[in-house]
PDB file of N, CA and C in Angstrom:
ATOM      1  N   UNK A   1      38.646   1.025 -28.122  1.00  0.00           N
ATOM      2  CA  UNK A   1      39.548   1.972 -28.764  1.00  0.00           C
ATOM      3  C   UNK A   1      39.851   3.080 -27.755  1.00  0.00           C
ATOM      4  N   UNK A   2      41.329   3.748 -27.683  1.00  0.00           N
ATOM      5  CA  UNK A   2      41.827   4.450 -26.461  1.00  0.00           C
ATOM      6  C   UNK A   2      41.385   5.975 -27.052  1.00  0.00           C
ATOM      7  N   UNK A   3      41.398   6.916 -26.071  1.00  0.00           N
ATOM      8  CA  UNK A   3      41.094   7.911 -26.823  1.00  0.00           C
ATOM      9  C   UNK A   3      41.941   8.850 -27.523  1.00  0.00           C
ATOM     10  N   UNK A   4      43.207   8.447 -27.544  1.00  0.00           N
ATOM     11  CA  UNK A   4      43.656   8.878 -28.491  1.00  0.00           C
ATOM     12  C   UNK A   4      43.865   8.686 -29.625  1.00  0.00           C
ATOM     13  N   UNK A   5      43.585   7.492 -30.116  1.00  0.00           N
ATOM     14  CA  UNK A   5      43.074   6.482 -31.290  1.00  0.00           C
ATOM     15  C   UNK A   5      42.383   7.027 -31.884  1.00  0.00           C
ATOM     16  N   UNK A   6      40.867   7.336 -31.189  1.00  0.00           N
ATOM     17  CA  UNK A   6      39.916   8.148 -31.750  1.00  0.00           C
ATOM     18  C   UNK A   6      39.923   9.799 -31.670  1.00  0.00           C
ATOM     19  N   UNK A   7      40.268  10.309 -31.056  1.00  0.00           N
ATOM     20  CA  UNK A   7      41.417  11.607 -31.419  1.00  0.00           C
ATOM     21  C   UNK A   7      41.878  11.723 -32.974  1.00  0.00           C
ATOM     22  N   UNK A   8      42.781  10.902 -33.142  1.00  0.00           N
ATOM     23  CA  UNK A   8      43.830  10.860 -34.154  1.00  0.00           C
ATOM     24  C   UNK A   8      42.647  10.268 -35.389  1.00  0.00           C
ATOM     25  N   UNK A   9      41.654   9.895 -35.094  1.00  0.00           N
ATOM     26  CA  UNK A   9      40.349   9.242 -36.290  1.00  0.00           C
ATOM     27  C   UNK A   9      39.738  10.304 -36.267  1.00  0.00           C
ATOM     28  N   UNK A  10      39.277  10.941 -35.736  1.00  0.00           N
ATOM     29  CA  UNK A  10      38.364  12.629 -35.731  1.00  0.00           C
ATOM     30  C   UNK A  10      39.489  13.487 -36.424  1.00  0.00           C
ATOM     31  N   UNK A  11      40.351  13.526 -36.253  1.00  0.00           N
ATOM     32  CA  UNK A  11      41.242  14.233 -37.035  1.00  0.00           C
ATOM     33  C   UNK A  11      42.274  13.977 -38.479  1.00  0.00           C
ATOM     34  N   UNK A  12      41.751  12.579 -38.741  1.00  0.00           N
ATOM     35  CA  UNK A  12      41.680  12.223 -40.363  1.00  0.00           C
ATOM     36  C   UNK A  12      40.352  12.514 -40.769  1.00  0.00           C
ATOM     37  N   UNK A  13      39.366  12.723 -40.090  1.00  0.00           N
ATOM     38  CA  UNK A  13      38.063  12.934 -40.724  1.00  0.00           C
ATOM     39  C   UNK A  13      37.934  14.696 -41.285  1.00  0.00           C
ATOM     40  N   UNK A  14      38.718  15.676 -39.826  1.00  0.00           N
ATOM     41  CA  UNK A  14      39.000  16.877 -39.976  1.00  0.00           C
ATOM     42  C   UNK A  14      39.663  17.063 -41.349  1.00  0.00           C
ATOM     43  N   UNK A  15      40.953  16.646 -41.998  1.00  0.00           N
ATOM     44  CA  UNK A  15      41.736  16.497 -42.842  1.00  0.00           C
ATOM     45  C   UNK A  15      40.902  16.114 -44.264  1.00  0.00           C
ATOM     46  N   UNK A  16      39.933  15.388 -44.251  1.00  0.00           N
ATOM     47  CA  UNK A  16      39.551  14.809 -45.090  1.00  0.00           C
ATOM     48  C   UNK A  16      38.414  15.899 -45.698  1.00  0.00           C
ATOM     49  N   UNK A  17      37.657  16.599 -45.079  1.00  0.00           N
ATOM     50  CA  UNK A  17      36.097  17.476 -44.586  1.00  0.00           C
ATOM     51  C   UNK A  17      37.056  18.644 -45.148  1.00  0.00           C
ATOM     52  N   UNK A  18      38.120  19.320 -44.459  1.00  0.00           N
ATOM     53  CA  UNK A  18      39.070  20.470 -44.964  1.00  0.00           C
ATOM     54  C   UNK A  18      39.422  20.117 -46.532  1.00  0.00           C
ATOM     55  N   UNK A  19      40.407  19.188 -46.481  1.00  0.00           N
ATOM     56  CA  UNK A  19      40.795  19.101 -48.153  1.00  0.00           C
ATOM     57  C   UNK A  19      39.453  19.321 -49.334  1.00  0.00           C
ATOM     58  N   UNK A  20      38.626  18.140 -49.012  1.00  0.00           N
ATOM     59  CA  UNK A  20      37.602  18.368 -49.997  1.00  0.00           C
ATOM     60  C   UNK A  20      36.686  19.540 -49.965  1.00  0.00           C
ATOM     61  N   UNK A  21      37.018  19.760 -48.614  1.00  0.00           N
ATOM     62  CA  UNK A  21      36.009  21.386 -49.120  1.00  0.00           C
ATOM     63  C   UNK A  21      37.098  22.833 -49.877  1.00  0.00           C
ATOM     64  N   UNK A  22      38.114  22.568 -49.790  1.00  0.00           N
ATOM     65  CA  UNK A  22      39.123  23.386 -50.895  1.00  0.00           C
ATOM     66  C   UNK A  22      39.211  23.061 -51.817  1.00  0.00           C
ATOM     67  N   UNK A  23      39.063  21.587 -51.951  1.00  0.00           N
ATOM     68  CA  UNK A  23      39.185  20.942 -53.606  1.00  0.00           C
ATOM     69  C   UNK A  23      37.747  21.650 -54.385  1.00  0.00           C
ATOM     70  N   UNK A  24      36.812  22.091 -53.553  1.00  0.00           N
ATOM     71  CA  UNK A  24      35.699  21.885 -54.494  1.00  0.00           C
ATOM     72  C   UNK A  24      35.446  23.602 -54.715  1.00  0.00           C
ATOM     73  N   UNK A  25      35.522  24.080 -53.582  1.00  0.00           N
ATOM     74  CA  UNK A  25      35.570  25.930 -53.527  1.00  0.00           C
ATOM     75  C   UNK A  25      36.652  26.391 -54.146  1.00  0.00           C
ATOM     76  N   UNK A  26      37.655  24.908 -54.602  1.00  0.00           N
ATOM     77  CA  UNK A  26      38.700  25.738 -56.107  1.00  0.00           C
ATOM     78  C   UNK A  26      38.001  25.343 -57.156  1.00  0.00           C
ATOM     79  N   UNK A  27      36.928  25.044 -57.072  1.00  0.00           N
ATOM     80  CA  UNK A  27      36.162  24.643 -58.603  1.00  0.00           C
ATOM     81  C   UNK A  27      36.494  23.312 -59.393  1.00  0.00           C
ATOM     82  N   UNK A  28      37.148  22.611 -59.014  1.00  0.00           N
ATOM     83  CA  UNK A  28      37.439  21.759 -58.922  1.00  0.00           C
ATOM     84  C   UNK A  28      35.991  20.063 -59.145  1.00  0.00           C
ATOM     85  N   UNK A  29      36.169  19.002 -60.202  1.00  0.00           N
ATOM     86  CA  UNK A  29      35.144  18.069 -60.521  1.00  0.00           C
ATOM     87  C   UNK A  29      35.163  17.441 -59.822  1.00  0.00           C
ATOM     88  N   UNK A  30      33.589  17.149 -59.547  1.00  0.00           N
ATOM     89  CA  UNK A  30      33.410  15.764 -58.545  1.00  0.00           C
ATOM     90  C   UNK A  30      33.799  14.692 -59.445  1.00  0.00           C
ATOM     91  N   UNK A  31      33.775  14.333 -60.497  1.00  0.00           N
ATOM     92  CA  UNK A  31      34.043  13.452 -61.374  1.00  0.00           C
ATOM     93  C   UNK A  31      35.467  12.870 -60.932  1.00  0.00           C
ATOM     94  N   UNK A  32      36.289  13.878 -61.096  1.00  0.00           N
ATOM     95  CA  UNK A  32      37.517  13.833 -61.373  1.00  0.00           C
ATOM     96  C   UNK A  32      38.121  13.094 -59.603  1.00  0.00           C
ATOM     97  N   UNK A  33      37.082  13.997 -58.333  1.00  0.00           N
ATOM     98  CA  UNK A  33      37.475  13.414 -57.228  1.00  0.00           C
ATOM     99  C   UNK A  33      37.174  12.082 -56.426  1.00  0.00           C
ATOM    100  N   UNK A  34      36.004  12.183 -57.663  1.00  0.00           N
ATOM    101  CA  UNK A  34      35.727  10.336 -57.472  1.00  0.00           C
ATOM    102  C   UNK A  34      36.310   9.274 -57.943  1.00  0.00           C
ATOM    103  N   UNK A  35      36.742  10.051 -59.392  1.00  0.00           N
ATOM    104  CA  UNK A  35      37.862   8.838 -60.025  1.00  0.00           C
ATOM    105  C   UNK A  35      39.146   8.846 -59.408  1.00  0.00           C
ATOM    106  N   UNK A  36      39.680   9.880 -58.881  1.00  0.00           N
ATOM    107  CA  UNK A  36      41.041   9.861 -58.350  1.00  0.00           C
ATOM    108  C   UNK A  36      41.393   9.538 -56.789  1.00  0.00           C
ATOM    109  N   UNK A  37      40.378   9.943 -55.908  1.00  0.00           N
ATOM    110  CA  UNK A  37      40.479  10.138 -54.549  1.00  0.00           C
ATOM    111  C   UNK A  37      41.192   8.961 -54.366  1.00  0.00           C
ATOM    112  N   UNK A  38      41.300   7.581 -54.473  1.00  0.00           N
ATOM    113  CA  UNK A  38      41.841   6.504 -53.898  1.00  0.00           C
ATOM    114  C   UNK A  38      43.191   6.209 -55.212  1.00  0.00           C
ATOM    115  N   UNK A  39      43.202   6.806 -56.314  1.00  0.00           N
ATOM    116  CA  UNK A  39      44.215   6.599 -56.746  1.00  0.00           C
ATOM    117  C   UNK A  39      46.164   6.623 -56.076  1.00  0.00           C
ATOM    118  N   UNK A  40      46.020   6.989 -54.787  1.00  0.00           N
ATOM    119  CA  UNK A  40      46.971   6.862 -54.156  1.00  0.00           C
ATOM    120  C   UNK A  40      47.144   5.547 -53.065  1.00  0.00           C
ATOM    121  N   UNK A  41      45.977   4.800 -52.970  1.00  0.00           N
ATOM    122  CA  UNK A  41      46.679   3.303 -52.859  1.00  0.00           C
ATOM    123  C   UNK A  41      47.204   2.502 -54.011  1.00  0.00           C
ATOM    124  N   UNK A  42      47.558   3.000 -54.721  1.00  0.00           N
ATOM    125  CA  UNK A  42      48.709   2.315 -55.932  1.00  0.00           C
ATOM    126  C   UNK A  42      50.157   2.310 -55.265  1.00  0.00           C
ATOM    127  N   UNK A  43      50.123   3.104 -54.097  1.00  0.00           N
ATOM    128  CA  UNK A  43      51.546   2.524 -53.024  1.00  0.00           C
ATOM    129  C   UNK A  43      51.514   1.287 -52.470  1.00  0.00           C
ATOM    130  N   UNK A  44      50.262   0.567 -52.305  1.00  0.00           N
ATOM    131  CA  UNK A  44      50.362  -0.735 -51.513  1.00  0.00           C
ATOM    132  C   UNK A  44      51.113  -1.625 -52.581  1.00  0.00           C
ATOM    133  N   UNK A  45      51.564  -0.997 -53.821  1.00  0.00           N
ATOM    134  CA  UNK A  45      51.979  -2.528 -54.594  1.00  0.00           C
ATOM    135  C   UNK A  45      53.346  -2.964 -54.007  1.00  0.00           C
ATOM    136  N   UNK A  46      54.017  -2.291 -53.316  1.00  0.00           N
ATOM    137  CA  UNK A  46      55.104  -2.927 -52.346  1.00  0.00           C
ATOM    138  C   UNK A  46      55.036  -4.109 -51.699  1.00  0.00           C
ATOM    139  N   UNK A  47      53.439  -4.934 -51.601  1.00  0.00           N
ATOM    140  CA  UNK A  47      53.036  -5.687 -50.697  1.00  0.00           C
ATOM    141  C   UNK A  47      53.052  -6.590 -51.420  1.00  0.00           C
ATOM    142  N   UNK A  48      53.326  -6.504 -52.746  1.00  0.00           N
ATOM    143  CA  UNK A  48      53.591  -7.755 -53.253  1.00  0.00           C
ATOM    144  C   UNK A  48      54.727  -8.477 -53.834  1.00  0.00           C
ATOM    145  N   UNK A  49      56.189  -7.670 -52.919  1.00  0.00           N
ATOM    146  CA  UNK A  49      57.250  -7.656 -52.633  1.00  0.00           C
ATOM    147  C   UNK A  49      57.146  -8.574 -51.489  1.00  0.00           C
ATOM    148  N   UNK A  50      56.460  -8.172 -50.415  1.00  0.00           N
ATOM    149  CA  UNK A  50      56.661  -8.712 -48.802  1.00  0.00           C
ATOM    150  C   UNK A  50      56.215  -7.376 -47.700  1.00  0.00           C
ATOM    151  N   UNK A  51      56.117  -7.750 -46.822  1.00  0.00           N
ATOM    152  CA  UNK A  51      55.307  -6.704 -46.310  1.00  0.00           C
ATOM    153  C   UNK A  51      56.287  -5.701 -45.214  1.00  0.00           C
ATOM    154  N   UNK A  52      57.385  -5.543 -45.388  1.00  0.00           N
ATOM    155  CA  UNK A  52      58.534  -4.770 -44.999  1.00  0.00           C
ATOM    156  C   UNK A  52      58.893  -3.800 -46.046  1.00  0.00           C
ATOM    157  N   UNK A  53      59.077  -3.713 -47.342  1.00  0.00           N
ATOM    158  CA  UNK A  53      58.556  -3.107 -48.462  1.00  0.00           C
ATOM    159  C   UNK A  53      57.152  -2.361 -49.068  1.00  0.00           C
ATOM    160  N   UNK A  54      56.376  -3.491 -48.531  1.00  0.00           N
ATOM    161  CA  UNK A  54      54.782  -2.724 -48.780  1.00  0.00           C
ATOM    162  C   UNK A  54      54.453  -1.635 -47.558  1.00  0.00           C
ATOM    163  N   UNK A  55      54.985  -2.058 -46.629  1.00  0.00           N
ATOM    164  CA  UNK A  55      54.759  -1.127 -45.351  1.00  0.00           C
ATOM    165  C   UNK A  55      55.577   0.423 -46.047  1.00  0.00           C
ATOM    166  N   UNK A  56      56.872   0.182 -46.119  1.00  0.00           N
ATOM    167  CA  UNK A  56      57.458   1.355 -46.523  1.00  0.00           C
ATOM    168  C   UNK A  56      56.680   2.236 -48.184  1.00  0.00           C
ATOM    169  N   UNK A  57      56.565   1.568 -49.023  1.00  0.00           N
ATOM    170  CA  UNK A  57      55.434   2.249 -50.274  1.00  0.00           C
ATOM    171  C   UNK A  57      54.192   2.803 -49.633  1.00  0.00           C
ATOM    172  N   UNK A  58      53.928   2.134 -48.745  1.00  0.00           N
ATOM    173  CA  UNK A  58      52.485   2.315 -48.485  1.00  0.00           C
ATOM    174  C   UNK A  58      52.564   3.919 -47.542  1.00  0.00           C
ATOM    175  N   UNK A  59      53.921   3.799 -46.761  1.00  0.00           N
ATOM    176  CA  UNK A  59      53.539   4.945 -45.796  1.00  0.00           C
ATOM    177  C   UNK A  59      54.533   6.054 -46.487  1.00  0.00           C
ATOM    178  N   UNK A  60      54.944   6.110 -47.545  1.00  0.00           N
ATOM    179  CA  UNK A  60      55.620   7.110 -48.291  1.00  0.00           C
ATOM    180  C   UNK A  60      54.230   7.961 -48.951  1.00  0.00           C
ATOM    181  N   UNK A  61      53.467   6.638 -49.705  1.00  0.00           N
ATOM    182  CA  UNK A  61      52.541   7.541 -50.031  1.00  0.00           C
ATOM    183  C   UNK A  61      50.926   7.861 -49.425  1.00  0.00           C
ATOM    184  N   UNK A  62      50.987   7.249 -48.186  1.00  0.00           N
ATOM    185  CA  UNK A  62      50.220   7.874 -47.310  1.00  0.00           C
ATOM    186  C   UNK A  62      50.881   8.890 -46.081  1.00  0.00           C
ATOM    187  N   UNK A  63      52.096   9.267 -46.482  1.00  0.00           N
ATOM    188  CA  UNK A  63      52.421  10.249 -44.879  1.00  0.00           C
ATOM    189  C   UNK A  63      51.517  11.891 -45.512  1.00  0.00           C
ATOM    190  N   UNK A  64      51.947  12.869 -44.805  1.00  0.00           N
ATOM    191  CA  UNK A  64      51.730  14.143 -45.007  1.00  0.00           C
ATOM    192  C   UNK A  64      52.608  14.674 -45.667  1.00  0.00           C
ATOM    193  N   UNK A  65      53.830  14.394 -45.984  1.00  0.00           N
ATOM    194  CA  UNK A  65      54.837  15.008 -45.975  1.00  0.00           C
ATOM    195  C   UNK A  65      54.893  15.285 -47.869  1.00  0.00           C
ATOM    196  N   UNK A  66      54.366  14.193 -48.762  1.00  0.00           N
ATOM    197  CA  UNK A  66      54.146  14.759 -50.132  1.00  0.00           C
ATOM    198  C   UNK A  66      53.006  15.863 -50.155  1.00  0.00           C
ATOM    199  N   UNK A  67      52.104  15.684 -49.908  1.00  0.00           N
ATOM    200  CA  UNK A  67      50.958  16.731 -50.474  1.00  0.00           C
ATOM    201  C   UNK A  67      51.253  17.877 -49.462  1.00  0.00           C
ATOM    202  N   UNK A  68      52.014  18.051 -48.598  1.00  0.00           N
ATOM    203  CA  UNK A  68      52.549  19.642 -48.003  1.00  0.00           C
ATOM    204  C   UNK A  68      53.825  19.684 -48.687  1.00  0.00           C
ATOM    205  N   UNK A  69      54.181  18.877 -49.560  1.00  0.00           N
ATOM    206  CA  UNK A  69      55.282  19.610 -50.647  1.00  0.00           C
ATOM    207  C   UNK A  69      54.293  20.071 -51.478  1.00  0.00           C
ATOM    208  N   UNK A  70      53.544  19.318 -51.966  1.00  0.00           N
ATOM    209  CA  UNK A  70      52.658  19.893 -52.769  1.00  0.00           C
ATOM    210  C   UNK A  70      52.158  21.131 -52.427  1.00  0.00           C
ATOM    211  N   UNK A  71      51.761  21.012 -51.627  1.00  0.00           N
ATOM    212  CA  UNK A  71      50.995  22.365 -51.484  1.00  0.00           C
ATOM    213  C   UNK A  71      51.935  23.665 -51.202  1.00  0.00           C
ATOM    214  N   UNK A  72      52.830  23.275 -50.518  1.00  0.00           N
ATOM    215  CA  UNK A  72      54.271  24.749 -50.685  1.00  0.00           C
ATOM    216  C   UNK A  72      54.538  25.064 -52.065  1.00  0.00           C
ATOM    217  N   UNK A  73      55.049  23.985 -53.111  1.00  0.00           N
ATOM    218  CA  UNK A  73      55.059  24.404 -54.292  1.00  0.00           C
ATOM    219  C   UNK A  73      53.688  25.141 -54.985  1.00  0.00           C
ATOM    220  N   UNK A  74      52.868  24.901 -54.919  1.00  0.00           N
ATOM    221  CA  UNK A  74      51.546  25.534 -54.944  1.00  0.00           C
ATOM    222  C   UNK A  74      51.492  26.938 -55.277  1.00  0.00           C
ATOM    223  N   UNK A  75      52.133  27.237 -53.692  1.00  0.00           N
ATOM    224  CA  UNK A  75      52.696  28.651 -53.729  1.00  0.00           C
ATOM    225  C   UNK A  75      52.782  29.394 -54.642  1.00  0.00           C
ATOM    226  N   UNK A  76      54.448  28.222 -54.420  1.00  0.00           N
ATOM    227  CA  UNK A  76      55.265  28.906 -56.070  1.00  0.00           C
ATOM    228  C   UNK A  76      54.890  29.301 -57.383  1.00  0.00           C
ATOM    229  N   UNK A  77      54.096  27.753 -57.697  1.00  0.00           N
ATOM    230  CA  UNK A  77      53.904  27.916 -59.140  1.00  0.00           C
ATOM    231  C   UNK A  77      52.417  28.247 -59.424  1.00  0.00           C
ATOM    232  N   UNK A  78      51.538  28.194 -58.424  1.00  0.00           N
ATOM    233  CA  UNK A  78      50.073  28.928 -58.715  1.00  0.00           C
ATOM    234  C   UNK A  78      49.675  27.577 -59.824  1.00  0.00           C
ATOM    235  N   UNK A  79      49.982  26.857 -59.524  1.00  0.00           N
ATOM    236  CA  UNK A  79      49.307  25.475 -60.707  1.00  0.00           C
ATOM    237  C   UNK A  79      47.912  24.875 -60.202  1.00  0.00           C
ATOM    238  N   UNK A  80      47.380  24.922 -61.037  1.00  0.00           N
ATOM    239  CA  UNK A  80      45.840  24.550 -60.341  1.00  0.00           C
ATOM    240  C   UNK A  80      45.985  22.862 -60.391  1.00  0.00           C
ATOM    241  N   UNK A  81      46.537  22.266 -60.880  1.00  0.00           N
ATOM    242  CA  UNK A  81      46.989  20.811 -61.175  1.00  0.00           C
ATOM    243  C   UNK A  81      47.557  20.514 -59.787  1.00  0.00           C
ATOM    244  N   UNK A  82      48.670  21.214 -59.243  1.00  0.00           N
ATOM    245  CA  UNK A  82      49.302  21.034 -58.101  1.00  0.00           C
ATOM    246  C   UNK A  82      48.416  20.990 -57.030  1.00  0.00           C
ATOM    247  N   UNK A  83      47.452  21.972 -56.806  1.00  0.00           N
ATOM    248  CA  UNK A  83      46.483  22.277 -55.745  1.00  0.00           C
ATOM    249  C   UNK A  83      45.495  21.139 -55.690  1.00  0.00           C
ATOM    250  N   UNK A  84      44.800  21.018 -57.312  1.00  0.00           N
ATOM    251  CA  UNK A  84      44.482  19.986 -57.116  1.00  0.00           C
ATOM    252  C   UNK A  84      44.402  18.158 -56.696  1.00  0.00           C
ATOM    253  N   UNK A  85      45.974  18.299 -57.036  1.00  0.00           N
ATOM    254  CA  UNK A  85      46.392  16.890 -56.206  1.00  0.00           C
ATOM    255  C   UNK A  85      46.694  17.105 -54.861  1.00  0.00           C
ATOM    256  N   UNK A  86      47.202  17.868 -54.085  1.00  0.00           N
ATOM    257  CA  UNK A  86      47.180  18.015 -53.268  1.00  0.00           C
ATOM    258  C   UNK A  86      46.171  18.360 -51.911  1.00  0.00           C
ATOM    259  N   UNK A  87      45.053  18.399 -52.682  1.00  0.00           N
ATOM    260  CA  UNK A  87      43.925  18.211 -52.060  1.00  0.00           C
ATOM    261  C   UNK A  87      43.489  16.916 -52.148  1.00  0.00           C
ATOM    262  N   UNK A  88      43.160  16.690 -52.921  1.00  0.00           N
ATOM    263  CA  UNK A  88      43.255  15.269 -53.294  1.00  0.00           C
ATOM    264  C   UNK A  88      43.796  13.938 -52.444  1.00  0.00           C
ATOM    265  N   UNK A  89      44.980  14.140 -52.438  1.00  0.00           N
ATOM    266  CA  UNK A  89      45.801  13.350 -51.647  1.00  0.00           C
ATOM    267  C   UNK A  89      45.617  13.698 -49.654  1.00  0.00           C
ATOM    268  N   UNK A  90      45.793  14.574 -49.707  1.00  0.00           N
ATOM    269  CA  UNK A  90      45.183  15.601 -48.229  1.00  0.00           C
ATOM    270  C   UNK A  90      43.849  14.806 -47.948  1.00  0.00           C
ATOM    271  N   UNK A  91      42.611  14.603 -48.477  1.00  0.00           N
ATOM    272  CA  UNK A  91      41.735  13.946 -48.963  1.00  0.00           C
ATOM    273  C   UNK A  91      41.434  12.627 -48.255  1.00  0.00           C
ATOM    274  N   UNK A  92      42.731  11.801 -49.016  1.00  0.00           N
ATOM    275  CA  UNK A  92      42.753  10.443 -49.239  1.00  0.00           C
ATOM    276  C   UNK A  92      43.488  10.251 -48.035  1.00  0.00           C
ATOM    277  N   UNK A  93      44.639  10.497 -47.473  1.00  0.00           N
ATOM    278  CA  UNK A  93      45.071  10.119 -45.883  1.00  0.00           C
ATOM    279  C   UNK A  93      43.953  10.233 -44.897  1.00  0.00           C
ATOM    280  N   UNK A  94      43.251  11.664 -45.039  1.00  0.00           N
ATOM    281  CA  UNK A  94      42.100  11.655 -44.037  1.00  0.00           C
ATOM    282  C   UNK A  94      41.020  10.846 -43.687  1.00  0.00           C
ATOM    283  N   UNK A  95      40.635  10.165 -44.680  1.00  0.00           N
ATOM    284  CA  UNK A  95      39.685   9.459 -44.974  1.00  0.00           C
ATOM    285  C   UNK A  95      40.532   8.162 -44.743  1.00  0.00           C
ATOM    286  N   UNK A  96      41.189   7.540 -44.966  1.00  0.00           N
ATOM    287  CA  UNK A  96      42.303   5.883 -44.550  1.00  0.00           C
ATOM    288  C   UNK A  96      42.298   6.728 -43.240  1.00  0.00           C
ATOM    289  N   UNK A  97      42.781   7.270 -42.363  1.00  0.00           N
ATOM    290  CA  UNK A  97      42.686   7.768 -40.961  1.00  0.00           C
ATOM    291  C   UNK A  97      41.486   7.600 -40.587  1.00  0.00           C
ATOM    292  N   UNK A  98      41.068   8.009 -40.640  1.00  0.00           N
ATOM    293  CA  UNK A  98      39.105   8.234 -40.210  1.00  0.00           C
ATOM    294  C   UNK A  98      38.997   6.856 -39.894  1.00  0.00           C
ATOM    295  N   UNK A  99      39.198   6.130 -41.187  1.00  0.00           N
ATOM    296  CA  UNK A  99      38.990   5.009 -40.822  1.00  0.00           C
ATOM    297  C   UNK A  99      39.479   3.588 -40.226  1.00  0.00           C
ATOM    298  N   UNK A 100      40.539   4.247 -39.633  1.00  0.00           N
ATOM    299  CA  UNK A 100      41.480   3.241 -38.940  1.00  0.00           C
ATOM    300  C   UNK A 100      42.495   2.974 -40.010  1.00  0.00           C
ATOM    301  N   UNK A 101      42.843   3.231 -40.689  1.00  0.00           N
ATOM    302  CA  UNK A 101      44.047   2.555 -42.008  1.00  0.00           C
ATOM    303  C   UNK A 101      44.996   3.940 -41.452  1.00  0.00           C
ATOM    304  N   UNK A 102      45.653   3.291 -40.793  1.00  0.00           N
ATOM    305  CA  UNK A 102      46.854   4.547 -40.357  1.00  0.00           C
ATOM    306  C   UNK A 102      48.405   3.905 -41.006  1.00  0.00           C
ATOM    307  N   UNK A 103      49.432   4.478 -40.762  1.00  0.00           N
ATOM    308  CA  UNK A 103      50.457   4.175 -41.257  1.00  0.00           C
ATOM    309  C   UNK A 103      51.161   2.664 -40.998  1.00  0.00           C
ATOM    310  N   UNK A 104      51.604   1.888 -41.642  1.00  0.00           N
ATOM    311  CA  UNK A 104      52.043   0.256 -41.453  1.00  0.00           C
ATOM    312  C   UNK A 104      52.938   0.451 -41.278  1.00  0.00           C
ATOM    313  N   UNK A 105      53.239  -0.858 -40.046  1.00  0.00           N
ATOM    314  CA  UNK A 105      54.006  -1.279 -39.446  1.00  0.00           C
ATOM    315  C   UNK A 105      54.545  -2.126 -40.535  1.00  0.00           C
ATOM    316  N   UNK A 106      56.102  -2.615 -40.228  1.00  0.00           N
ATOM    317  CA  UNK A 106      56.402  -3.573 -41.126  1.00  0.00           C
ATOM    318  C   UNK A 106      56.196  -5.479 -40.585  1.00  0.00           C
ATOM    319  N   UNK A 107      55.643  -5.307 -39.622  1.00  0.00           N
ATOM    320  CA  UNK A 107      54.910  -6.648 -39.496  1.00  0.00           C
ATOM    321  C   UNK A 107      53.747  -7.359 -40.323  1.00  0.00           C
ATOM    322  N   UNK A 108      52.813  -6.700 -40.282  1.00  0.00           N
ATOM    323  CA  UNK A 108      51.892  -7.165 -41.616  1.00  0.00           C
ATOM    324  C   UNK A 108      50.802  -5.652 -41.841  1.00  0.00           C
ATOM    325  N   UNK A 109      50.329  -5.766 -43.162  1.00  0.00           N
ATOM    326  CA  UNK A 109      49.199  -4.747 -43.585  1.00  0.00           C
ATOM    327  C   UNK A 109      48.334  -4.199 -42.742  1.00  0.00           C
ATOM    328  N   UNK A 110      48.057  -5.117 -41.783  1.00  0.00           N
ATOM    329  CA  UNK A 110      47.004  -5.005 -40.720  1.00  0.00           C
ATOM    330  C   UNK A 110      47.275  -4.245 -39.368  1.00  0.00           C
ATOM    331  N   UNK A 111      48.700  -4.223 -39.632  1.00  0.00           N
ATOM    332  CA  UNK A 111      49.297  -3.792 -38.103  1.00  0.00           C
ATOM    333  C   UNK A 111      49.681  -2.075 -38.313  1.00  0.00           C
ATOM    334  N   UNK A 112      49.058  -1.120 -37.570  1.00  0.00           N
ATOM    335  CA  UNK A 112      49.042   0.406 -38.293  1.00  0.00           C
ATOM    336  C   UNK A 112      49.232   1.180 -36.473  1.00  0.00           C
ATOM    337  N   UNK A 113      49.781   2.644 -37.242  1.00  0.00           N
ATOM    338  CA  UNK A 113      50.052   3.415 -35.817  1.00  0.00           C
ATOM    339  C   UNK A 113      48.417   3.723 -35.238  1.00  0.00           C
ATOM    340  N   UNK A 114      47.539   3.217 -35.986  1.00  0.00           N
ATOM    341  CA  UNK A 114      46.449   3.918 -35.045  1.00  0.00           C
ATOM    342  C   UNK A 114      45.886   1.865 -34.670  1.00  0.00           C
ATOM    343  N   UNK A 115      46.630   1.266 -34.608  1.00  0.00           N
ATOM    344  CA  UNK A 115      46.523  -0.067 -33.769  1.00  0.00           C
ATOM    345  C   UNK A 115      45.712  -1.364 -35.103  1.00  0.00           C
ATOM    346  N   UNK A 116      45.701  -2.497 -35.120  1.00  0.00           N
ATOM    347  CA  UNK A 116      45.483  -3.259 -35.653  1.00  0.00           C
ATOM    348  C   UNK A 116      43.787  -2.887 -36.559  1.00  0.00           C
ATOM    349  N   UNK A 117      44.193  -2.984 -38.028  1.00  0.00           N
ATOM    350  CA  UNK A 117      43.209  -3.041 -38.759  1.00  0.00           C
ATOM    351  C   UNK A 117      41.973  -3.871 -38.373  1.00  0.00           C
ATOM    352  N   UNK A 118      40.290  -3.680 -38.239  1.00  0.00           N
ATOM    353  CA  UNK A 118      39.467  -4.502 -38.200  1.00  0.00           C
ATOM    354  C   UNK A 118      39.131  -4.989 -36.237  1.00  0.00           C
ATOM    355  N   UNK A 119      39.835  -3.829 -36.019  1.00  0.00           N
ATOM    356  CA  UNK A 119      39.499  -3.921 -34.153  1.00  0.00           C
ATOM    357  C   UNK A 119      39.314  -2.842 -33.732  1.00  0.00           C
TER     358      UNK A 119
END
């Protein structure tokens, strides 16, 4: 593994260590972050379309770009619901990073920007 590979894996782990320690210093249930934390691979069901589709579900709802809407609206509306998914989700990319599950390619499930799943 190159080192920027593992760079970019130390820093889904960073992401992951940050979110959950805001999720929980907002008072926030372990219950609730155990039942939910992976509730955002419910994007892979694209993959059972074909995997040019599952790639695109999958990296809509694994990019950054929802849960930093989330969290700007946050702002706005002071919703503890909002904060809380958005940690949450913040969470759940870090942790699929960490562990090599980076964003898909539309070649197959396995094929990701931080290099082939399971190598």
């Amino acid at each position: 593994m190159s080192g920027h590979i593992v760079f970019q894996r130390v820093e889904g782990l960073a992401l992951c260590v940050a979110a959950t320690a805001l999720y929980f210093h907002s008072g926030y249930s372990w219950v609730s972050y155990v039942l939910l934390l992976f509730a955002f691979d419910i994007s892979m069901v694209g993959y059972a379309v074909n995997a040019r589709v599952g790639a695109v579900t999958y990296n809509i709802g694994h990019s950054m770009i929802g849960p930093s809407l989330l969290a700007v609206l946050y702002i706005f509306q002071q919703s503890d619901l909002i904060l809380g998914l958005a940690c949450l989700w913040f969470a759940h990319i870090g942790i699929d990073r960490a562990l090599g599950y980076g964003l898909k390619l539309s070649s197959s499930f396995h094929d990701t920007h931080l290099g082939k799943i399971g190598k």
